[in-house]
C-alpha atoms as a PDB file:
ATOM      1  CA  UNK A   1       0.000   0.000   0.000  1.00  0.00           C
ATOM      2  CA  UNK A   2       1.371   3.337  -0.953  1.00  0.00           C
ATOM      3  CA  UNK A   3       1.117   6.160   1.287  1.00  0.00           C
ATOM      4  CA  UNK A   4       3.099   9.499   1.106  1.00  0.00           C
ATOM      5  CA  UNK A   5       6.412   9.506   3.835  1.00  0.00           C
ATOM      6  CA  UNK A   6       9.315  11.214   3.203  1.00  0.00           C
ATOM      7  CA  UNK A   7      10.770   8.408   0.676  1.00  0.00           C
ATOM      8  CA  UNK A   8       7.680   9.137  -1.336  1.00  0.00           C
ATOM      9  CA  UNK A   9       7.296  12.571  -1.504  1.00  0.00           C
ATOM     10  CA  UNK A  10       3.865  14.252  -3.237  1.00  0.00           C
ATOM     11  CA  UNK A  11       5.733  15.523  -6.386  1.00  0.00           C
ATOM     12  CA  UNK A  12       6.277  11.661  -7.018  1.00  0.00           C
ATOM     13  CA  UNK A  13       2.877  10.441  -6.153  1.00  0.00           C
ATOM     14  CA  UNK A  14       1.788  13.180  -8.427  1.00  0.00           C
ATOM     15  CA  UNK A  15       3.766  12.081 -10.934  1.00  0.00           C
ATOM     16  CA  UNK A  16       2.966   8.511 -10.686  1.00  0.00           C
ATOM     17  CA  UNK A  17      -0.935   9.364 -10.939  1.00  0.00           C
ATOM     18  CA  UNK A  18      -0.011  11.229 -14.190  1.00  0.00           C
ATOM     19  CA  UNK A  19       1.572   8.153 -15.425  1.00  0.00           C
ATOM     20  CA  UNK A  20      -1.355   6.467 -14.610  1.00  0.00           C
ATOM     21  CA  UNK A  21      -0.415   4.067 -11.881  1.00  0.00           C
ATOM     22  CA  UNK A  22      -3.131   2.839 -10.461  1.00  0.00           C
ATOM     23  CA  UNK A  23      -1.846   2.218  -6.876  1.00  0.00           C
ATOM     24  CA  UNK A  24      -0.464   5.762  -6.985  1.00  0.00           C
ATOM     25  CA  UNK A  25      -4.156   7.124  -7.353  1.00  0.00           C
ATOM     26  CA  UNK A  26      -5.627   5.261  -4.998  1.00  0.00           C
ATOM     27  CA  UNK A  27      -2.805   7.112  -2.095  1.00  0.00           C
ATOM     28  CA  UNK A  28      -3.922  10.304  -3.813  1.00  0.00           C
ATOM     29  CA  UNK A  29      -7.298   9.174  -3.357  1.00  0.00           C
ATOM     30  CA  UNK A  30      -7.200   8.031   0.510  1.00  0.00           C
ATOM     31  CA  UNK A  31      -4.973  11.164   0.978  1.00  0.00           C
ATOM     32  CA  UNK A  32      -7.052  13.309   0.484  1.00  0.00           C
ATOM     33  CA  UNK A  33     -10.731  12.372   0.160  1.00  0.00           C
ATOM     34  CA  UNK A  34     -11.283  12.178   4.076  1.00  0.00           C
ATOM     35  CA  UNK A  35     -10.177  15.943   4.455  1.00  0.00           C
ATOM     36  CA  UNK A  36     -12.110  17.143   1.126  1.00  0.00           C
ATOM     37  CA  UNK A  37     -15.376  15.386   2.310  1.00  0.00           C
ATOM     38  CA  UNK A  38     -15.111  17.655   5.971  1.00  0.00           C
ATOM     39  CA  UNK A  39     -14.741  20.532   3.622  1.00  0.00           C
ATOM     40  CA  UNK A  40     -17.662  19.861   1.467  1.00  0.00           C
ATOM     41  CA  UNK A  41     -19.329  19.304   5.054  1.00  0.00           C
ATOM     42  CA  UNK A  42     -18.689  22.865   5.972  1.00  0.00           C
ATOM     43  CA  UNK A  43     -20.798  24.081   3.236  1.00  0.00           C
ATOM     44  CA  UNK A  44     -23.156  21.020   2.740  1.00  0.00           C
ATOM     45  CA  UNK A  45     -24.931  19.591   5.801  1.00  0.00           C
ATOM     46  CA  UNK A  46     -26.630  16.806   4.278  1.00  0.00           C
ATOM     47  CA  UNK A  47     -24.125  13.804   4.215  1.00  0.00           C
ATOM     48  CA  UNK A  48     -24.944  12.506   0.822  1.00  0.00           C
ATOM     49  CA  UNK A  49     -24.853  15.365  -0.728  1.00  0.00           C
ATOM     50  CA  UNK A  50     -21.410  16.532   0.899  1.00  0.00           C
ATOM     51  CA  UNK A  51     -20.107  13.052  -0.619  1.00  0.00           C
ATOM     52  CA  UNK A  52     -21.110  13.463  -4.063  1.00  0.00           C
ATOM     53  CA  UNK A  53     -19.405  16.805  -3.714  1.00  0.00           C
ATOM     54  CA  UNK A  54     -16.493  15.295  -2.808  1.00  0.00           C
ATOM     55  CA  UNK A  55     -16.646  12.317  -5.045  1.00  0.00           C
ATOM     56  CA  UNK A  56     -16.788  14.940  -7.901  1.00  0.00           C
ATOM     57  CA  UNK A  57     -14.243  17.320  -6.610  1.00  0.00           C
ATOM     58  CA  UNK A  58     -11.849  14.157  -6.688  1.00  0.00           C
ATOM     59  CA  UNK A  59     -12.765  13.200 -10.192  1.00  0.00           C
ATOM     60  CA  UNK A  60     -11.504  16.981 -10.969  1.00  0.00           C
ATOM     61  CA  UNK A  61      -8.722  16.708  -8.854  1.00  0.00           C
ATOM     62  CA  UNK A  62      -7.431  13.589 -11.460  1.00  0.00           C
ATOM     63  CA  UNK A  63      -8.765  15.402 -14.384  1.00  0.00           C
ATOM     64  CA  UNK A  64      -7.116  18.473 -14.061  1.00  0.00           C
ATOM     65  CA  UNK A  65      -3.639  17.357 -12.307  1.00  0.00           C
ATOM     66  CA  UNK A  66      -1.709  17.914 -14.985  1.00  0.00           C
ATOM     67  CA  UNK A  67      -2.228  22.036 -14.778  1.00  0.00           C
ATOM     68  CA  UNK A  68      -1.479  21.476 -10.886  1.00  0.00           C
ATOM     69  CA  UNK A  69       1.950  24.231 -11.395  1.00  0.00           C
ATOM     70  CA  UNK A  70       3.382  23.145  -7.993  1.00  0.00           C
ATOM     71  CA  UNK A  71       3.149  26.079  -6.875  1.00  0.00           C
ATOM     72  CA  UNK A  72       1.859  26.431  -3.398  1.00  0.00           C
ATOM     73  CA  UNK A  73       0.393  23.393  -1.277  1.00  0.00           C
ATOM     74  CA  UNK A  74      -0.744  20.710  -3.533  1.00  0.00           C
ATOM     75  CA  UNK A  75      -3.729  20.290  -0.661  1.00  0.00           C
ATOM     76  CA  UNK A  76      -4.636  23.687  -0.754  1.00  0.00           C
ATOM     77  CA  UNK A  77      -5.130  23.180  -4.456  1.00  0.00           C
ATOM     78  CA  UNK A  78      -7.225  19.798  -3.533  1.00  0.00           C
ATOM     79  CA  UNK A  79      -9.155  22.135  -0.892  1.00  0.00           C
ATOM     80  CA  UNK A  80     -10.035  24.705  -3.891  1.00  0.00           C
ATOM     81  CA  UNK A  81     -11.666  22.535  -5.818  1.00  0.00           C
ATOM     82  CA  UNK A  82     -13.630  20.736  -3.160  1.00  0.00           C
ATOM     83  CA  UNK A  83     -14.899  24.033  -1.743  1.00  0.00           C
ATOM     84  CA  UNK A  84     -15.658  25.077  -5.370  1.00  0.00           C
ATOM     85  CA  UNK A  85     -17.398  22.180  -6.161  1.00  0.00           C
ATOM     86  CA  UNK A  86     -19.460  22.558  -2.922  1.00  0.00           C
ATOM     87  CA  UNK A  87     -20.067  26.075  -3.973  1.00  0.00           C
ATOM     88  CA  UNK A  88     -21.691  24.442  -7.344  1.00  0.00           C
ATOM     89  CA  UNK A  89     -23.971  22.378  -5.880  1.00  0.00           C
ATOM     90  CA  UNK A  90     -25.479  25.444  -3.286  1.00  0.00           C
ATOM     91  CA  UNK A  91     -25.060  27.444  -6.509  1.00  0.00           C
ATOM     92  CA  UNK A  92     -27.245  24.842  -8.260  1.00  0.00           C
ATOM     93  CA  UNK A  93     -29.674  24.288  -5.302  1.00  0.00           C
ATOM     94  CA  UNK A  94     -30.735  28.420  -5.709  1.00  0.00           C
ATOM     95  CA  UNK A  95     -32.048  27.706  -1.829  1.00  0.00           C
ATOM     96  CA  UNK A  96     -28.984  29.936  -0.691  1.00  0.00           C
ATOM     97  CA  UNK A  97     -29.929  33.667   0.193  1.00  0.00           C
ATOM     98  CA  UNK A  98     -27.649  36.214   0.688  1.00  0.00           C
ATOM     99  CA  UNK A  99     -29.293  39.928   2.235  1.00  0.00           C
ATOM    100  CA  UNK A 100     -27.901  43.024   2.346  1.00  0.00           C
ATOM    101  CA  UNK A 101     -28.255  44.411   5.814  1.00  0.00           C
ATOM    102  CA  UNK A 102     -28.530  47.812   7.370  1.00  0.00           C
ATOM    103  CA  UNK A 103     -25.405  49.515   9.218  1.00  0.00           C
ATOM    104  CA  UNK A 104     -27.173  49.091  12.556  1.00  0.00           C
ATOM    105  CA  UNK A 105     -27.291  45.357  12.281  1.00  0.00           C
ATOM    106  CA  UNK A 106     -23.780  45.326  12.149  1.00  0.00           C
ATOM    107  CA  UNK A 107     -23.081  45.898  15.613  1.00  0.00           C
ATOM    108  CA  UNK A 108     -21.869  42.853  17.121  1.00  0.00           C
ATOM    109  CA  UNK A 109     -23.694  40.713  19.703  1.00  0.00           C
ATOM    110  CA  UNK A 110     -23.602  40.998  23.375  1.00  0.00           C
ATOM    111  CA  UNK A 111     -23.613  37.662  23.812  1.00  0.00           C
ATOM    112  CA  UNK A 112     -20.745  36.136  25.073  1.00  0.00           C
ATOM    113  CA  UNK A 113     -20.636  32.598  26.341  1.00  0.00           C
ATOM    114  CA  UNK A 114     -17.755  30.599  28.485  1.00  0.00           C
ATOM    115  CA  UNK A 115     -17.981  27.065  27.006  1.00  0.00           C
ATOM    116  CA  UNK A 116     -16.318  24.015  26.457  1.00  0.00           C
ATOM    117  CA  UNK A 117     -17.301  23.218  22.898  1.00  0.00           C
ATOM    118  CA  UNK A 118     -15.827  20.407  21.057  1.00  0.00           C
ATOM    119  CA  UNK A 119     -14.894  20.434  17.579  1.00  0.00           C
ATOM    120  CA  UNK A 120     -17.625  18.095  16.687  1.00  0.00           C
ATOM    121  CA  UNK A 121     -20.323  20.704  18.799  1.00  0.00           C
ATOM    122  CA  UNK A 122     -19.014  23.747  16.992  1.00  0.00           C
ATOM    123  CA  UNK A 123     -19.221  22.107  13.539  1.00  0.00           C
ATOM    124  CA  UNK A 124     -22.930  21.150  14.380  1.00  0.00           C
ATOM    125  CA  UNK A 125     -23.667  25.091  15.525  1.00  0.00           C
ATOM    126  CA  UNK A 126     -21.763  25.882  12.453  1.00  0.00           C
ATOM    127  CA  UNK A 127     -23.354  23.810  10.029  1.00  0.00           C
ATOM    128  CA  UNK A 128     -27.031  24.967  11.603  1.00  0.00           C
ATOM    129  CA  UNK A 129     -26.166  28.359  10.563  1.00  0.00           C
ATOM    130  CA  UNK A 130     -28.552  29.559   7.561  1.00  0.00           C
ATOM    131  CA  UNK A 131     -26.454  28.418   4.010  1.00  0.00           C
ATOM    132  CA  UNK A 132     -25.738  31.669   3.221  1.00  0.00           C
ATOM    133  CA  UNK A 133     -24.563  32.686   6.647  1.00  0.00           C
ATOM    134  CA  UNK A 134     -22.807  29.406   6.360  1.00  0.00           C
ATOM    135  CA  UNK A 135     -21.198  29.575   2.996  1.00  0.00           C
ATOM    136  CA  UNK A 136     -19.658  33.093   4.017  1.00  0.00           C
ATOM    137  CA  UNK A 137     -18.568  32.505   7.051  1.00  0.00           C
ATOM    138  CA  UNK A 138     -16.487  28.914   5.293  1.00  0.00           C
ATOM    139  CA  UNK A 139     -15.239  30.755   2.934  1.00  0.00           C
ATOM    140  CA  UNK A 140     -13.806  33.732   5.335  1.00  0.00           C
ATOM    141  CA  UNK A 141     -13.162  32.154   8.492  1.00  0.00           C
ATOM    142  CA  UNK A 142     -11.588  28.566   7.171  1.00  0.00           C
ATOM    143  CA  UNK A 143     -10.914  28.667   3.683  1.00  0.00           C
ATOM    144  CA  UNK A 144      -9.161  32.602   4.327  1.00  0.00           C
ATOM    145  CA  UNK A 145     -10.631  33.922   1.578  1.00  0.00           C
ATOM    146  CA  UNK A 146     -11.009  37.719   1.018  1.00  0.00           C
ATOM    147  CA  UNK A 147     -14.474  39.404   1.023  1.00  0.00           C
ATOM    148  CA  UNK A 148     -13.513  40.675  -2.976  1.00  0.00           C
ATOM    149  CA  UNK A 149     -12.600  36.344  -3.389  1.00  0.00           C
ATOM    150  CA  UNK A 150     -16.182  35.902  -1.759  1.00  0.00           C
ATOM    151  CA  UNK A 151     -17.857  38.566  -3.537  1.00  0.00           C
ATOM    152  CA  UNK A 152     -16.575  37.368  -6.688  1.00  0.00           C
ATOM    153  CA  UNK A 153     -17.342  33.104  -5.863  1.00  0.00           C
ATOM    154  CA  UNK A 154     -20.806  33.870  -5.151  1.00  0.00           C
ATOM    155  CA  UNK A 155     -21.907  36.686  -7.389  1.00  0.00           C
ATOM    156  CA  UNK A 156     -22.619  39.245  -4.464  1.00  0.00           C
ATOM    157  CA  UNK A 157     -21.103  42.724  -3.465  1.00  0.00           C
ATOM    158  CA  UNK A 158     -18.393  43.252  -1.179  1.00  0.00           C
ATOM    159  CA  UNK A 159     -20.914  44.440   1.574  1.00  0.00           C
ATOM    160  CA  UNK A 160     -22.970  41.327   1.533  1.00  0.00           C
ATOM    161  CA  UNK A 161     -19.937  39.058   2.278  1.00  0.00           C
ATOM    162  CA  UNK A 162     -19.492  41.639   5.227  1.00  0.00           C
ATOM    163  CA  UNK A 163     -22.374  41.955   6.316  1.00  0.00           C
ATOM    164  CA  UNK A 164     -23.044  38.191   6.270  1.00  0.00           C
ATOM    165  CA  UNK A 165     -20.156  36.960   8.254  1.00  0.00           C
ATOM    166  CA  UNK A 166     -21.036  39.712  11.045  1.00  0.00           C
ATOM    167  CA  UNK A 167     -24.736  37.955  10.956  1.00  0.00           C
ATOM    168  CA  UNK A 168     -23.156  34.256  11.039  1.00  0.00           C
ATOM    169  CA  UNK A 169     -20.593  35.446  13.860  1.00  0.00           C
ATOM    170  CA  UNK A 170     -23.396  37.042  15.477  1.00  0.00           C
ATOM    171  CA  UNK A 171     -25.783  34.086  15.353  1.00  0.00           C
ATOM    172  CA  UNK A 172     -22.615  31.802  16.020  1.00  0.00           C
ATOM    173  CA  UNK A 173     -22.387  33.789  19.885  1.00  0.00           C
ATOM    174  CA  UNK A 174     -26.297  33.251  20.470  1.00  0.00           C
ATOM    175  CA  UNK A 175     -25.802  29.533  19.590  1.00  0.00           C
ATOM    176  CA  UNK A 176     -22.765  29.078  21.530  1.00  0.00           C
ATOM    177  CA  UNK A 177     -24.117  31.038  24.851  1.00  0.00           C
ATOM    178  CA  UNK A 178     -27.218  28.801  24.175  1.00  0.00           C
ATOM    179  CA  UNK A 179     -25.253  25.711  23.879  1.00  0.00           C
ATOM    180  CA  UNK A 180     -23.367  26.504  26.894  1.00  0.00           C
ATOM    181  CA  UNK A 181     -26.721  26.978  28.783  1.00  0.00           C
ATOM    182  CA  UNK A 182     -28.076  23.796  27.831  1.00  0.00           C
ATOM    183  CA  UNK A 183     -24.587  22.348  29.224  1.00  0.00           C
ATOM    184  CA  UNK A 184     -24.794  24.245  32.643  1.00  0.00           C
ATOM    185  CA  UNK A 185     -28.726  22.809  32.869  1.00  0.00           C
ATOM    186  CA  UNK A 186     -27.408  18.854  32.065  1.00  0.00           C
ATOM    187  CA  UNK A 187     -23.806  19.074  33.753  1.00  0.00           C
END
């Protein structure tokens, strides 16, 4: 079984899938498809959907590795088309809704909470976020992308992309301080 270590670096596993070894795409495969399906996650609750995502982002991955430039992280490349892909299928769906808001719902939320999430908690409160709320936040908070990269992804201005992450970070701090209420009442 091949898997990448520092006698088989990722140029040569790269190389071997452009060759067309089999065994070579099947590492590239298990490398990466894990990660690339909790991506697709992010923007795509529903599990099947999420998979196909990532089943298809894959397929691109192998279509398209032979414009991979090495330049930058070959995952981060993976990760681009995954969360592009996801974008595609929300972009397809036309369920997600992006709103302008007004300056005075930008002020951020007094709601603070003192928690001890887990990963798997905050991905749920994440992932219950409204999709465009969602999508935006992804994009900005995980993937680093710019508001103009946002803007530009998901056909909205500047000012949406704002003003949508301060809604998701807002509704994020309600969750959380409810979250850690339902805790205290349990614990």
């Amino acid at each position: 079984m091949l898997r990448l270590t520092k006698s088989y670096r990722e140029e040569d596993l790269i190389n071997d899938c452009l060759r067309g070894r089999r065994e070579a795409q099947d590492a590239l495969y298990r490398t990466f498809s894990g990660k690339m399906l909790a991506v697709c996650l992010r923007y795509l609750p529903d599990r099947a959907e999420a998979e196909d995502a990532m089943v298809t982002a894959m397929v691109r991955v192998f279509t398209q590795l032979a414009t991979y430039q090495y330049r930058g992280s070959f995952e981060g490349w993976v990760r681009r088309i995954a969360v592009n892909e996801a974008l595609g299928v929300l972009r397809r769906k036309k369920n997600v809704q992006f709103e302008e808001v007004a300056a005075a719902d930008r002020q951020p939320s007094e709601a603070t909470a003192e928690t001890d999430l887990q990963a798997d908690d905050l991905l749920q409160l994440v992932q219950s976020l409204p999709p465009g709320y969602r999508t935006v936040f992804n994009l900005y908070a995980i993937e680093g992308y710019s508001h103009k990269e946002i803007a530009d992804s998901l056909g909205i201005t500047e000012s949406t992309s704002k003003s949508q992450l301060n809604r998701a970070r807002n509704l994020l701090k309600e969750l959380i301080a409810q979250h850690s209420g339902q805790a205290q009442l349990t614990g």
